[in-house]
PDB file of N, CA and C in Angstrom:
ATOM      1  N   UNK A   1     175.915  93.793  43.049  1.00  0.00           N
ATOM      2  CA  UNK A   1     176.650  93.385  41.876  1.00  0.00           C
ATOM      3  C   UNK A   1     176.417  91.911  41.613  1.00  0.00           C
ATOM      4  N   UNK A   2     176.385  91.860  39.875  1.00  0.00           N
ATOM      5  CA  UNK A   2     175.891  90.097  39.840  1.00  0.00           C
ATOM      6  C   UNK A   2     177.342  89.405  40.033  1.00  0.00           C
ATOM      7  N   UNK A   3     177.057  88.305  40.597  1.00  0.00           N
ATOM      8  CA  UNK A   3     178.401  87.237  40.203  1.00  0.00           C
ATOM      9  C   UNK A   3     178.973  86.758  38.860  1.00  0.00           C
ATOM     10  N   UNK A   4     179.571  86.731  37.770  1.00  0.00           N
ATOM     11  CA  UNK A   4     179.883  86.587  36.641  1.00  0.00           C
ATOM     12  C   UNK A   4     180.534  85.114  37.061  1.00  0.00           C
ATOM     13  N   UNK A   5     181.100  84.085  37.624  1.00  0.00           N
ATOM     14  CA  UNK A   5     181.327  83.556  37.685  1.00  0.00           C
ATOM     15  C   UNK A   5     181.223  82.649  39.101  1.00  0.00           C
ATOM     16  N   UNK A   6     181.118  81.308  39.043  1.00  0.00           N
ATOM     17  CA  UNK A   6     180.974  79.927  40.083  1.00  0.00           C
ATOM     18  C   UNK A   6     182.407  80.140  41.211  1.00  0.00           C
ATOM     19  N   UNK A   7     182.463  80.208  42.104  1.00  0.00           N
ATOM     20  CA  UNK A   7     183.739  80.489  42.664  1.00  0.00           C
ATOM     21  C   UNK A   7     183.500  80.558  43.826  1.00  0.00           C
ATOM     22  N   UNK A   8     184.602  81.804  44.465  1.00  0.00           N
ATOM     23  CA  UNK A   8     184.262  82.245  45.748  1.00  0.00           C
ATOM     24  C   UNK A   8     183.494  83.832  45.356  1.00  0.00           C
ATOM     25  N   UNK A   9     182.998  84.141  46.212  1.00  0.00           N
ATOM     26  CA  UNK A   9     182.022  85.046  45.747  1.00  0.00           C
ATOM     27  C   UNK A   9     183.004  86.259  45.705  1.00  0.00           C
ATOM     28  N   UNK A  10     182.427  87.746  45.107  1.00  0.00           N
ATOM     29  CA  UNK A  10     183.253  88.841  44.956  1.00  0.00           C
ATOM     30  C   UNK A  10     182.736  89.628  46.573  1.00  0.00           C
ATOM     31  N   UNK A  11     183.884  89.872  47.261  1.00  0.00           N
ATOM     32  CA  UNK A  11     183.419  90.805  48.628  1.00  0.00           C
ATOM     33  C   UNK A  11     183.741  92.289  48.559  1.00  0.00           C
ATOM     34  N   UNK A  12     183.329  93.509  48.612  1.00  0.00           N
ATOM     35  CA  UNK A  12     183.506  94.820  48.714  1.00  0.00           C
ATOM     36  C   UNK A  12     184.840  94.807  50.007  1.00  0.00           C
ATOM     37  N   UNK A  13     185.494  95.925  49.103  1.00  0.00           N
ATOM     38  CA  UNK A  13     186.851  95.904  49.679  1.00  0.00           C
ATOM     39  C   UNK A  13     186.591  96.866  50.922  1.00  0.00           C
ATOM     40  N   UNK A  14     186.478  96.304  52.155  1.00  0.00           N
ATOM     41  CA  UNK A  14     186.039  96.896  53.487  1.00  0.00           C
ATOM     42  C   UNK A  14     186.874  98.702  53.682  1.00  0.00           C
ATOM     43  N   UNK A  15     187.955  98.873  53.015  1.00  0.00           N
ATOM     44  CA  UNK A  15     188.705 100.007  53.315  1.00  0.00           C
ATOM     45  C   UNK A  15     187.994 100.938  52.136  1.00  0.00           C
ATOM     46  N   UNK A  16     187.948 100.275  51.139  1.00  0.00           N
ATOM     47  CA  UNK A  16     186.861 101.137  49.702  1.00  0.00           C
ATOM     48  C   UNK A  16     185.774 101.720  50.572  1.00  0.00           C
ATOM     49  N   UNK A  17     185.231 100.630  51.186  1.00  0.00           N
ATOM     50  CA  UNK A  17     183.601 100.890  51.406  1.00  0.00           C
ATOM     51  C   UNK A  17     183.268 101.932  52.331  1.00  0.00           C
ATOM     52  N   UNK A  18     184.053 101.586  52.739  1.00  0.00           N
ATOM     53  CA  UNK A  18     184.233 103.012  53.910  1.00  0.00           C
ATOM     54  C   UNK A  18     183.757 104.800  53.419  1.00  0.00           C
ATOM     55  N   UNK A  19     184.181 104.601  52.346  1.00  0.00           N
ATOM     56  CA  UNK A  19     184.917 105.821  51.470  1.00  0.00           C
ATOM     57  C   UNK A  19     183.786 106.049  50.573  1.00  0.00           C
ATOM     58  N   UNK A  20     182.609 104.707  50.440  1.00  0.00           N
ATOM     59  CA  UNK A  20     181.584 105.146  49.567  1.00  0.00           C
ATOM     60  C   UNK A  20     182.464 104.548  48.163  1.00  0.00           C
ATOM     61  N   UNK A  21     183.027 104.119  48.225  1.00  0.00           N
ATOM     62  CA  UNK A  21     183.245 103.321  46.745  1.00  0.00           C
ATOM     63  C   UNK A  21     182.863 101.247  46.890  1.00  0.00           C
ATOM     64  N   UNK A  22     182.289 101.371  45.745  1.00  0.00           N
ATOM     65  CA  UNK A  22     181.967  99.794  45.349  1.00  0.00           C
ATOM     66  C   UNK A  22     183.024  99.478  44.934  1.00  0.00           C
ATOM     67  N   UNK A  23     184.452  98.346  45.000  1.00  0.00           N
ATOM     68  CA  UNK A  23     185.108  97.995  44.906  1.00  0.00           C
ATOM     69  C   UNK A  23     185.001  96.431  45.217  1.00  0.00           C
ATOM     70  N   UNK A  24     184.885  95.489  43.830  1.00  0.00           N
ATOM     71  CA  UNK A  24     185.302  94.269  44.415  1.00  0.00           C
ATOM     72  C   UNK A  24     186.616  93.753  44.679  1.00  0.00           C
ATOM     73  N   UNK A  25     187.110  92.779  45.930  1.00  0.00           N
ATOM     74  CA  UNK A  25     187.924  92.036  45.582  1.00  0.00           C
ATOM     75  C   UNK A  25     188.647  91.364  44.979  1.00  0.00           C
ATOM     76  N   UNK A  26     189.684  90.842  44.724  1.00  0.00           N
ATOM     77  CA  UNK A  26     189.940  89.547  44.273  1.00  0.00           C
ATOM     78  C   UNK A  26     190.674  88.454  45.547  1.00  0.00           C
ATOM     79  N   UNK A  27     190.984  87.689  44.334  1.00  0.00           N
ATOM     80  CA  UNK A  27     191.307  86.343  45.419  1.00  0.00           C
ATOM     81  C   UNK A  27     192.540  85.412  45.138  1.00  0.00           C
ATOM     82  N   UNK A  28     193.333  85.511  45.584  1.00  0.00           N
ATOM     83  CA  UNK A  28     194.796  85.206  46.058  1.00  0.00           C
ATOM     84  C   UNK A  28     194.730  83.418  45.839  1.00  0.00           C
ATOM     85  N   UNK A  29     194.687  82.284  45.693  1.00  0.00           N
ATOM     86  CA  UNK A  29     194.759  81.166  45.142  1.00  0.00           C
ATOM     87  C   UNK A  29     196.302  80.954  46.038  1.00  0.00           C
ATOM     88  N   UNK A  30     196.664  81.052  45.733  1.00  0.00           N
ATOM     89  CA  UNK A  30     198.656  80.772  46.711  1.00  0.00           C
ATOM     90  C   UNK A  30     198.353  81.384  47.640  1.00  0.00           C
ATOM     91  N   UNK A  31     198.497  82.785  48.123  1.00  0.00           N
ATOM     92  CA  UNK A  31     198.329  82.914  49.483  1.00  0.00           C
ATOM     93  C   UNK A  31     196.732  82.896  50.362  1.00  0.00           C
ATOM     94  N   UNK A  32     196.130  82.063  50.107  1.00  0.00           N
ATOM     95  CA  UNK A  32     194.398  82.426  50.666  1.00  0.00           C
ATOM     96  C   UNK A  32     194.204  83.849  50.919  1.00  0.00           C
ATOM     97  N   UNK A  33     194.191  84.510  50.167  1.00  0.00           N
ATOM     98  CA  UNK A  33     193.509  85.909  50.818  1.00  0.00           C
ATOM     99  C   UNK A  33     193.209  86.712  49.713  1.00  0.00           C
ATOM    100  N   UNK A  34     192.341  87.526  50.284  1.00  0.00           N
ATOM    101  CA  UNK A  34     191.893  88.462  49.209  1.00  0.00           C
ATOM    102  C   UNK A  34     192.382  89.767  49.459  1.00  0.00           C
ATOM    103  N   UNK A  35     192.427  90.414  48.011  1.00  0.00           N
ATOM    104  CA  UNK A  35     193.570  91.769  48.133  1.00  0.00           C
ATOM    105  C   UNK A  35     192.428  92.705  47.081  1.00  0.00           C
ATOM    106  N   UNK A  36     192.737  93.797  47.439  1.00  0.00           N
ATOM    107  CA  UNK A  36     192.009  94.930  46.874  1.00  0.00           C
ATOM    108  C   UNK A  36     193.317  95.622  46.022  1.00  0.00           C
ATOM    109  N   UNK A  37     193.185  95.872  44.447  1.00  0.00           N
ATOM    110  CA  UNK A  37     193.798  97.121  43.340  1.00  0.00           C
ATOM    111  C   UNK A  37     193.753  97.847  43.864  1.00  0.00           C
ATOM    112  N   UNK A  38     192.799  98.836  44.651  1.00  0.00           N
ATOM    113  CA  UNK A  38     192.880 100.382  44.030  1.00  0.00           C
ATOM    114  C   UNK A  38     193.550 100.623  45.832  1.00  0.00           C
ATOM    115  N   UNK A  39     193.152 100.232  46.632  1.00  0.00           N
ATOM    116  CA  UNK A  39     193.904 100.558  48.146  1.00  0.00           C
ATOM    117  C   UNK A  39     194.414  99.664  48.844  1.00  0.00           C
ATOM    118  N   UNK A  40     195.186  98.748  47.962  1.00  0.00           N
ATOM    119  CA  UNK A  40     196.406  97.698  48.771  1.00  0.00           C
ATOM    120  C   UNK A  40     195.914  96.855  49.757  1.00  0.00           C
ATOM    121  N   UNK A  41     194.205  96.999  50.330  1.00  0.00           N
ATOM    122  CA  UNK A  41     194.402  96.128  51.542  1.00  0.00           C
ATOM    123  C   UNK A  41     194.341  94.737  51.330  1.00  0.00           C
ATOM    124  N   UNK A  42     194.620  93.695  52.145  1.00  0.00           N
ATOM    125  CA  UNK A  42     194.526  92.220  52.270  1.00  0.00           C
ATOM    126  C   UNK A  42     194.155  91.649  53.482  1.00  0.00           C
ATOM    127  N   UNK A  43     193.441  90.515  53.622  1.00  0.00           N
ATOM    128  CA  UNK A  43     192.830  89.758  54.424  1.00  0.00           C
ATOM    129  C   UNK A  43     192.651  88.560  54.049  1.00  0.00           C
ATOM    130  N   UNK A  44     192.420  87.546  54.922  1.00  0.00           N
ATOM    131  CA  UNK A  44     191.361  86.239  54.421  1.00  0.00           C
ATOM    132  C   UNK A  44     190.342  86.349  54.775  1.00  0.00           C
ATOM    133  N   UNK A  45     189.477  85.792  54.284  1.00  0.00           N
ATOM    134  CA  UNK A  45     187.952  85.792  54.519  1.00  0.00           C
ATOM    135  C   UNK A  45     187.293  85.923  55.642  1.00  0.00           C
ATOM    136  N   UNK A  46     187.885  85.192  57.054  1.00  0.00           N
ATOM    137  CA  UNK A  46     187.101  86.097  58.020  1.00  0.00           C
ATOM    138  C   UNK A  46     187.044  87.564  58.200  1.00  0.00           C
ATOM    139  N   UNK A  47     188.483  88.329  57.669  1.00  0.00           N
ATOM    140  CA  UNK A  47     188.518  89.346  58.531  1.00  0.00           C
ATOM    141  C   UNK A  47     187.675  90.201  56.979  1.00  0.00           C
ATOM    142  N   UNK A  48     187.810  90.019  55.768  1.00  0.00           N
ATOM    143  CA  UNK A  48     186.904  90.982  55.106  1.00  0.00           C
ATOM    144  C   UNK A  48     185.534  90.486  55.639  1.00  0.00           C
ATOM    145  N   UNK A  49     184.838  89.613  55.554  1.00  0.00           N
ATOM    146  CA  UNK A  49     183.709  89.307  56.332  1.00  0.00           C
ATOM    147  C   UNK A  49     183.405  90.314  57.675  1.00  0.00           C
ATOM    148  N   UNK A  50     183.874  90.251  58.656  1.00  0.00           N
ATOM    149  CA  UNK A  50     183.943  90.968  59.928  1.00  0.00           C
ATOM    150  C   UNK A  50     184.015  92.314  60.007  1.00  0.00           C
ATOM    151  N   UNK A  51     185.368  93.060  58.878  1.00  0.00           N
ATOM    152  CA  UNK A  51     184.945  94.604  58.253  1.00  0.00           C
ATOM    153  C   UNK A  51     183.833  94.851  57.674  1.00  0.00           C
ATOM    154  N   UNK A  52     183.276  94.341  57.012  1.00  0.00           N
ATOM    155  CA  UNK A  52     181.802  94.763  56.154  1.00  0.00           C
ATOM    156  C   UNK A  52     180.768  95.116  56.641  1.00  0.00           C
ATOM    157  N   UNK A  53     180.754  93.803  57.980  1.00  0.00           N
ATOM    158  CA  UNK A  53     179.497  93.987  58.869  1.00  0.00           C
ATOM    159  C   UNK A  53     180.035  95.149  59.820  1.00  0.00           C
ATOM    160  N   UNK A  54     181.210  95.630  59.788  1.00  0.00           N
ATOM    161  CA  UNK A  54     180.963  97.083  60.847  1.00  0.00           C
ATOM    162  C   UNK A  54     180.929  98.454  60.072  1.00  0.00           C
ATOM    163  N   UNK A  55     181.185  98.031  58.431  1.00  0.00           N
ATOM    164  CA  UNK A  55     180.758  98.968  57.970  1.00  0.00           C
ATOM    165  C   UNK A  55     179.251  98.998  57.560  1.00  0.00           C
ATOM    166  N   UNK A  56     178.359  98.061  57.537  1.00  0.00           N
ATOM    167  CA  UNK A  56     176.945  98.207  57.505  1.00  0.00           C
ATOM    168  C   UNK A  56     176.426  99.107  58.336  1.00  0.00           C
ATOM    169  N   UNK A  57     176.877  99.368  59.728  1.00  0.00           N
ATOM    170  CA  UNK A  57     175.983 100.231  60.289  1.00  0.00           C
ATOM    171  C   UNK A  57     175.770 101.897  59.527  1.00  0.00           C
ATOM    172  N   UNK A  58     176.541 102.042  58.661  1.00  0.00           N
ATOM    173  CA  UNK A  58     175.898 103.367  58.102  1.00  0.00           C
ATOM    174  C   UNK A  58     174.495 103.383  57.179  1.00  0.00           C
ATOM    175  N   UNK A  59     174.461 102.009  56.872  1.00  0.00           N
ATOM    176  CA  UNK A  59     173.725 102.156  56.042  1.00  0.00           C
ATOM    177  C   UNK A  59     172.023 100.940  56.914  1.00  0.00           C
ATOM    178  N   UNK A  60     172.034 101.173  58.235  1.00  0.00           N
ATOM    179  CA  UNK A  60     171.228 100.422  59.101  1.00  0.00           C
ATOM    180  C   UNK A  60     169.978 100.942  58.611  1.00  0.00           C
ATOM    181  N   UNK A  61     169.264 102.091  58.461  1.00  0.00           N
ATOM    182  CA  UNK A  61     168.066 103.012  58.408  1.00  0.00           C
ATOM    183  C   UNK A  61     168.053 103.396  57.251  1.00  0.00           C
ATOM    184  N   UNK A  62     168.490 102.719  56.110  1.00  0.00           N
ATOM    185  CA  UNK A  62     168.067 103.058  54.859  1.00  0.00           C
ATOM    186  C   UNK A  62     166.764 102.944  54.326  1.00  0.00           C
ATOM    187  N   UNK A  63     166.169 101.911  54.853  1.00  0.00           N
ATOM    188  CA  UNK A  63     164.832 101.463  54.151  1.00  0.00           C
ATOM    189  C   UNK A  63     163.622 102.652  55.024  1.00  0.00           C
ATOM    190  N   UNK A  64     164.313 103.253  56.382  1.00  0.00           N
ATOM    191  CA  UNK A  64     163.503 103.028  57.114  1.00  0.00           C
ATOM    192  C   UNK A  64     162.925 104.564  56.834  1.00  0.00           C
ATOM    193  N   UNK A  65     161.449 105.213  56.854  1.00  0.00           N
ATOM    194  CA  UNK A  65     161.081 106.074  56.764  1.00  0.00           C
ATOM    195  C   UNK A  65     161.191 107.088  57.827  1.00  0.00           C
ATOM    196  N   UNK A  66     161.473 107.904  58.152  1.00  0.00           N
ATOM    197  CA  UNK A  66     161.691 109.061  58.897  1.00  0.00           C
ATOM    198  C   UNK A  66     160.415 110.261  58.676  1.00  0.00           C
ATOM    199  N   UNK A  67     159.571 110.202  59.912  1.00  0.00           N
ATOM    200  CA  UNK A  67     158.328 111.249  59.627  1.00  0.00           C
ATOM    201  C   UNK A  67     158.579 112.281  60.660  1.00  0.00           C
ATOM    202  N   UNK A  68     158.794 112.203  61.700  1.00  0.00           N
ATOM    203  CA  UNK A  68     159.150 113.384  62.589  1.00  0.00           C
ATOM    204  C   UNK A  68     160.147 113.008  63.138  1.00  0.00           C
ATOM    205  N   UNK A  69     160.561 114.666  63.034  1.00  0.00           N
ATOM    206  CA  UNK A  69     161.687 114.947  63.324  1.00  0.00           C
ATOM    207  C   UNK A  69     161.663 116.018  64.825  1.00  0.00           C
ATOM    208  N   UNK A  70     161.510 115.414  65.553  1.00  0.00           N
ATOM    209  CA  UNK A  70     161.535 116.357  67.066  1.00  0.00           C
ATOM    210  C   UNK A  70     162.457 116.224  68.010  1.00  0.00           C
ATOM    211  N   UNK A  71     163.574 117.491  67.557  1.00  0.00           N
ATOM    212  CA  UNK A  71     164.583 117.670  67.972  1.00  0.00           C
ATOM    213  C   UNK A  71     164.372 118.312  69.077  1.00  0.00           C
ATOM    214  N   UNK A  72     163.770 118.890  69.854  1.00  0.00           N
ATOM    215  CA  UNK A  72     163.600 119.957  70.686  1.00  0.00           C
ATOM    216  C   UNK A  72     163.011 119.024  72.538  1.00  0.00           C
TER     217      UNK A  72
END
């Protein structure tokens, strides 16, 4: 997703992502943290940072080609 604006950047809401939905953040200005609309969660920036990267591992072997398959 592009950035539309100079700021703090938009982060995928780690509990969305899970689920297979693109969901950006927003960002809390009074309380430092960022909160997700559609599933209530909140964090500050380390901890959405730190969810994201453990939800990457599903998507580790995307690029990667798969030629045999020897299950046996």
């Amino acid at each position: 997703m592009s950035q539309g604006r100079k700021g703090k950047l938009n982060y995928r809401c780690p509990s969305c992502f899970m689920r297979d939905l693109d969901i950006d953040m927003f960002y809390d200005k009074e309380k430092d943290e960022f909160y997700c609309m559609r599933c209530q969660y909140r964090g500050n920036e380390a901890d959405v940072l730190e969810k994201n990267e453990m939800v990457r591992f599903r998507y580790l072997a995307m690029s990667k080609r798969f030629t045999k398959f020897d299950f046996d």
